[in-house]
Protein backbone atom coordinates (compact mmCIF):
# COMPACT_ATOMS: atom_id res chain seq x y z
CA UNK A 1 121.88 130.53 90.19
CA UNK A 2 119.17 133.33 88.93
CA UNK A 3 118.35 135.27 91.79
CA UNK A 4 120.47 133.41 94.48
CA UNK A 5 123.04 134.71 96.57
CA UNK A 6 125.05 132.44 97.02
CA UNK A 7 127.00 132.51 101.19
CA UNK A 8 130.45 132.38 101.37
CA UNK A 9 132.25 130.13 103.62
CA UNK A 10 132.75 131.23 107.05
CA UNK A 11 136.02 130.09 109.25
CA UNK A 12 134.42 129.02 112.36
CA UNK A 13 134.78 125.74 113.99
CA UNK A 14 132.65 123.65 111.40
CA UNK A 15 134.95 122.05 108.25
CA UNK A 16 134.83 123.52 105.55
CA UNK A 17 133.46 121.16 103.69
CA UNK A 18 131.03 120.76 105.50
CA UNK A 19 129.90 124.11 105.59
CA UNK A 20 129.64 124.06 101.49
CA UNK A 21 128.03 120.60 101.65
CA UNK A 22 125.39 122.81 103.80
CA UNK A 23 125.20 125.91 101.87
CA UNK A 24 124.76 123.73 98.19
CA UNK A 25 122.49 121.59 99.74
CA UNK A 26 120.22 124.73 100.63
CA UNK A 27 120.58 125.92 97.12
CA UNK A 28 119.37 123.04 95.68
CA UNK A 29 116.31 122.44 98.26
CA UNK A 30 115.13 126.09 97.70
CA UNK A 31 114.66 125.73 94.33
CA UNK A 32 118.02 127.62 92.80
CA UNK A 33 118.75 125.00 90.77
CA UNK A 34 116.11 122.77 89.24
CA UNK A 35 116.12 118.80 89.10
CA UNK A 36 118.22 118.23 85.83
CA UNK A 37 119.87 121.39 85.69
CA UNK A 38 124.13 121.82 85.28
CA UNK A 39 125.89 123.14 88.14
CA UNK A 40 128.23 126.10 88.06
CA UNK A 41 131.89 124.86 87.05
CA UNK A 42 134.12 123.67 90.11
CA UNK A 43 136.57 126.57 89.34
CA UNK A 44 133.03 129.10 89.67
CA UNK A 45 131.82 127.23 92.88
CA UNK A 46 135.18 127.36 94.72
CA UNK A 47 135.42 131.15 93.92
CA UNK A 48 131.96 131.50 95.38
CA UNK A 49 132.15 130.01 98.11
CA UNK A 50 135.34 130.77 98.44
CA UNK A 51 136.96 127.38 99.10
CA UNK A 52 139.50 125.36 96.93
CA UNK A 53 138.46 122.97 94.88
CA UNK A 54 139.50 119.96 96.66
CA UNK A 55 137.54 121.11 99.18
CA UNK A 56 134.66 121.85 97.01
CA UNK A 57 134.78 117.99 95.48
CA UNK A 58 134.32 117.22 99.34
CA UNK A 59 131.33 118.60 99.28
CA UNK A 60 130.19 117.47 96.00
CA UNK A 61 130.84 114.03 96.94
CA UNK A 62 128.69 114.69 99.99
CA UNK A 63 126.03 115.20 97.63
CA UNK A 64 126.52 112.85 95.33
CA UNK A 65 126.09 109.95 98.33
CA UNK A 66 123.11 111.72 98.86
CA UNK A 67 121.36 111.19 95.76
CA UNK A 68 121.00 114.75 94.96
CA UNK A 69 123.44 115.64 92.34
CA UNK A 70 124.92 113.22 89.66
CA UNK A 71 128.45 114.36 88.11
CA UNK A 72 129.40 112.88 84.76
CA UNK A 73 132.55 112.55 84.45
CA UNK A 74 134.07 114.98 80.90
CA UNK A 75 130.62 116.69 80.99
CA UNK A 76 129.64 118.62 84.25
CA UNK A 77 127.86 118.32 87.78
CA UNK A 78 123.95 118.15 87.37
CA UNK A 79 120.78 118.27 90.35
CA UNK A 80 119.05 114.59 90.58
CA UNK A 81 116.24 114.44 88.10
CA UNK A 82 113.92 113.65 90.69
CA UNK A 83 113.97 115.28 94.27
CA UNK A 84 111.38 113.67 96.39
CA UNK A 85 109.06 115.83 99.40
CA UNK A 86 110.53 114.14 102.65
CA UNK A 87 108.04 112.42 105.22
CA UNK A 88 109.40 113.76 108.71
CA UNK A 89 108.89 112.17 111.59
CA UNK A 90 109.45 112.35 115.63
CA UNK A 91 111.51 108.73 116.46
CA UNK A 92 109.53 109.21 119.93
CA UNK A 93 106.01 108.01 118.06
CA UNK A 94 106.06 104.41 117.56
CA UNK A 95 104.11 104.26 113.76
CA UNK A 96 104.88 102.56 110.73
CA UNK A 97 106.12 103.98 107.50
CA UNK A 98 102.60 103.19 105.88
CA UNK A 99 100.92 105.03 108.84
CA UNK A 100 103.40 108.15 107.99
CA UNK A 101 102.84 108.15 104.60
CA UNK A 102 99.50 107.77 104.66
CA UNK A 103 100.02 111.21 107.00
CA UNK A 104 101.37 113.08 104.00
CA UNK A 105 99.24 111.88 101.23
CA UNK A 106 101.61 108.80 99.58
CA UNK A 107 101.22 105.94 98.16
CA UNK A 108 103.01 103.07 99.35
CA UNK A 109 103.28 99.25 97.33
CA UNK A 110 105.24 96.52 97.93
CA UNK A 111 107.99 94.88 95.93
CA UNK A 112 110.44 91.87 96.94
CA UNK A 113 108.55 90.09 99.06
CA UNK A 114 110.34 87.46 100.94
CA UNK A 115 108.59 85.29 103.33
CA UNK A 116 110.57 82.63 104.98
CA UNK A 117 110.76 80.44 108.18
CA UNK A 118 114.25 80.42 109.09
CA UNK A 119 116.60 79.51 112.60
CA UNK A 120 118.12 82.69 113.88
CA UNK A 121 121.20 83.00 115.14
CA UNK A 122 123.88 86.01 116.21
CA UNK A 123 122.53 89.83 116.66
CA UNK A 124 118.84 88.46 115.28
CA UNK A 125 118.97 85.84 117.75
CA UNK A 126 120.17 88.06 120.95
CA UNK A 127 117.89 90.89 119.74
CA UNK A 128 114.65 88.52 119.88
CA UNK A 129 116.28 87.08 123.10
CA UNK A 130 114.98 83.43 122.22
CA UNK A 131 116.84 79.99 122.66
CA UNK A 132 118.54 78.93 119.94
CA UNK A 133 116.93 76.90 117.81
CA UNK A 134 113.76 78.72 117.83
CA UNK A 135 111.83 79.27 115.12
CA UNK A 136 111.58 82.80 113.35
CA UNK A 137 109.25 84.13 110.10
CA UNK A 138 111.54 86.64 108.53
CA UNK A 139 109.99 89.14 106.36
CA UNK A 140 112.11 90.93 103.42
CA UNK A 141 110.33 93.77 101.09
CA UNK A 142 111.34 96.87 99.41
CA UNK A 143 108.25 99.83 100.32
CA UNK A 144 108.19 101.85 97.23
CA UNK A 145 106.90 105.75 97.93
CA UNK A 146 104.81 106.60 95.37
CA UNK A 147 106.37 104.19 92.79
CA UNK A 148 109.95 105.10 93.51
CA UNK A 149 111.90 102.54 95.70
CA UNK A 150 112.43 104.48 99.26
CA UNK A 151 112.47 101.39 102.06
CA UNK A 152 114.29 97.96 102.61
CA UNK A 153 112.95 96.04 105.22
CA UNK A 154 113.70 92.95 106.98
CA UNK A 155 111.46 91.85 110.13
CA UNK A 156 112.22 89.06 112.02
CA UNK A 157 108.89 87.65 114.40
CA UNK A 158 109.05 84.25 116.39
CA UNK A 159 106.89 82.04 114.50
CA UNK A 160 104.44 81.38 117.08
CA UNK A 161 103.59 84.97 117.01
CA UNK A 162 103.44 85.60 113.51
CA UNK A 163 103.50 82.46 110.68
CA UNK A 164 104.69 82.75 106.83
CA UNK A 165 100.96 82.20 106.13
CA UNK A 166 99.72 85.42 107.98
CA UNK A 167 101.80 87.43 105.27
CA UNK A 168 99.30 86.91 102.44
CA UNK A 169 97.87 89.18 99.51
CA UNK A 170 96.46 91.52 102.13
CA UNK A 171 99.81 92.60 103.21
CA UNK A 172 100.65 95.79 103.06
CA UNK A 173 103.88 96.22 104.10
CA UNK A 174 104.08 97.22 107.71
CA UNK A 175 104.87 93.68 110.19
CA UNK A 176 104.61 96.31 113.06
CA UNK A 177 100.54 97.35 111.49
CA UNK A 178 99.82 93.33 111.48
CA UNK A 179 101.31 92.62 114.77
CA UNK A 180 99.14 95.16 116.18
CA UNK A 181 96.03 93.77 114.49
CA UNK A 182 96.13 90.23 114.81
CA UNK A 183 93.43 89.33 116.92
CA UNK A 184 95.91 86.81 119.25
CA UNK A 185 98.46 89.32 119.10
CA UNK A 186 100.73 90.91 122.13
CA UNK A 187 100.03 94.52 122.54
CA UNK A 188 103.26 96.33 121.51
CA UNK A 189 104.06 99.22 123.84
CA UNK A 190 107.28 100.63 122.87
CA UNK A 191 110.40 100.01 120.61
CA UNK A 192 114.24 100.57 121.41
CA UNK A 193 115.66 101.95 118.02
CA UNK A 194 119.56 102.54 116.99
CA UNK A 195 120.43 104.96 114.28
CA UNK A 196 123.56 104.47 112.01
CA UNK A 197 124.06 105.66 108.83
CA UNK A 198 126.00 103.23 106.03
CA UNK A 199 126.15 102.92 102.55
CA UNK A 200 125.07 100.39 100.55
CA UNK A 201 126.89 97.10 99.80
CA UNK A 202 125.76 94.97 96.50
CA UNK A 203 122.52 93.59 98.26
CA UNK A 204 121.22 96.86 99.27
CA UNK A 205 122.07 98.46 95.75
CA UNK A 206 120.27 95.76 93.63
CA UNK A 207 116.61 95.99 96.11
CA UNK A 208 116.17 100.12 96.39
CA UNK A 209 118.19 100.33 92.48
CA UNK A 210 120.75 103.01 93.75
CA UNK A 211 124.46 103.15 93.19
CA UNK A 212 126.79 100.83 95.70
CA UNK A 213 128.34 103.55 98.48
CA UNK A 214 125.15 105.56 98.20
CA UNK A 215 124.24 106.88 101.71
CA UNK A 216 121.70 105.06 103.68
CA UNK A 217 119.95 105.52 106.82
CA UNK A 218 120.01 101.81 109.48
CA UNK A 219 116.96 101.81 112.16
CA UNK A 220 118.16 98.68 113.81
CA UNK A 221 114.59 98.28 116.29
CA UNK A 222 113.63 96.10 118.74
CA UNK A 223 109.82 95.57 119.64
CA UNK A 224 108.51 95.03 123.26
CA UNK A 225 105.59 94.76 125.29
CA UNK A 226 104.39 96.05 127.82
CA UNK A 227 105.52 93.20 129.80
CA UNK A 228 109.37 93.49 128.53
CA UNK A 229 108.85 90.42 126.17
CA UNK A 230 110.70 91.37 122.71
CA UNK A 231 108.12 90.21 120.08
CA UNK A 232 109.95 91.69 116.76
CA UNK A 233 113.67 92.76 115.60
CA UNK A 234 113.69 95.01 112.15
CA UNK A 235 116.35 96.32 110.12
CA UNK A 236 115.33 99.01 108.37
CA UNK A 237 117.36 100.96 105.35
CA UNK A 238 115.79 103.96 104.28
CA UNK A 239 117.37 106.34 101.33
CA UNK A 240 117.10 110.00 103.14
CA UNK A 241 115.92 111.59 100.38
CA UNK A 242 112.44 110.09 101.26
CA UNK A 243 112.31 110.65 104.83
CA UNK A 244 113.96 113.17 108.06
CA UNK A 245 113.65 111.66 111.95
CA UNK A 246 113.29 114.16 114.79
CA UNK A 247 113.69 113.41 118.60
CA UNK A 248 111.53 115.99 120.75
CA UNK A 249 114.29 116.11 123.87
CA UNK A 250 113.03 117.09 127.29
């Protein structure tokens, strides 16, 4: 920590853990440490901060889910090799993650692409309000972020508005981008989005390649027009190292 002061903890309100999870993540972000480089020993962080160190694995582990450190176990606590600039975002704009990269000057491909024409049923099939029965395309892809895999996505359409054959070699990731462009299409006015913030399960691990129980941000989203019609349901699991939401509150 050349040059760094490093804060104590205060006792206010906020637990303590919490409070170091803060404090180290700030260390790392400013450039104190450097991708690759060891941490200070648990018994030297505690006494800085001024925590114990059950306290101080708290926040470590905080970390850890966040893809910023990785701690070998019999050797030390080291900053992720790679820490990646975040896209932010305000939730209140309705644009795609191709859209907001493109904003900050990334590249984004496409990997896993699933196309399939499949019968809905439970929170797909309420979300998209259709009869069951119905018909849906669902659309599964990982978005890789200049190489690095940032985004799972699954999109489910009804298949009168959007059939396996319009996802072809043109596709570049965004269902919401082709929606908007298809020349028959409904014009999409607004989405209703919930936030929730897992980890991921065996599935989820395999598709963006990061440990199972790593932290992961949900969009659940729901697509409407103008007219109230739902015309799209997404779940969307980004890793947060890629990517911070804002909501501009009046």
């Amino acid at each position: 920590m050349k040059g760094y002061m490093m804060q104590r903890i205060r006792g206010d309100k906020i637990p303590l853990h919490v409070q170091a999870t803060s404090i180290l993540r700030e260390a790392i972000s400013s450039g104190a440490h450097k991708p690759g480089e060891r941490l200070p020993s648990e018994t030297t962080l505690a006494a800085q901060l001024g925590i114990s160190r059950p306290t101080l694995r708290e926040a470590l582990l905080n970390l850890e889910r966040e893809g910023l450190i990785v701690r070998r176990h019999g050797v030390g606590t080291f900053v992720a090799k790679t820490l990646h600039p975040q896209m932010v975002s305000g939730l209140e704009r309705l644009e795609s993650v191709l859209q907001l990269a493109a904003q900050h000057g990334m590249d984004v491909t496409v990997a896993d692409l699933e196309v399939n024409t499949e019968t809905p049923y439970g929170d797909t099939l309420r979300n998209l309000d259709l009869a069951p029965g119905t018909e849906i395309t669902c659309v599964r892809r990982v978005l890789l972020i200049d190489g690095i895999r940032a985004v799972y996505m699954i999109d489910a359409v009804p298949s009168d508005l959007l059939a396996p054959n319009d996802i072809d070699d043109s596709f570049q990731g965004s269902v919401l981008d082709l929606l908007r462009h298809k020349s028959n299409g409904a014009t999409i006015t607004h989405a209703v989005a919930d936030i929730v913030p897992i980890t991921a399960d065996a599935n989820l691990s395999r598709h963006l390649d990061v440990s199972r129980r790593r932290a992961l941000l949900l969009i659940e989203e729901s697509l409407f027009t103008e007219s109230g019609d739902v015309v799209g349901y997404s779940r969307n699991y980004f890793i947060p190292d890629f990517f911070r939401f804002h909501v501009v509150r009046k």
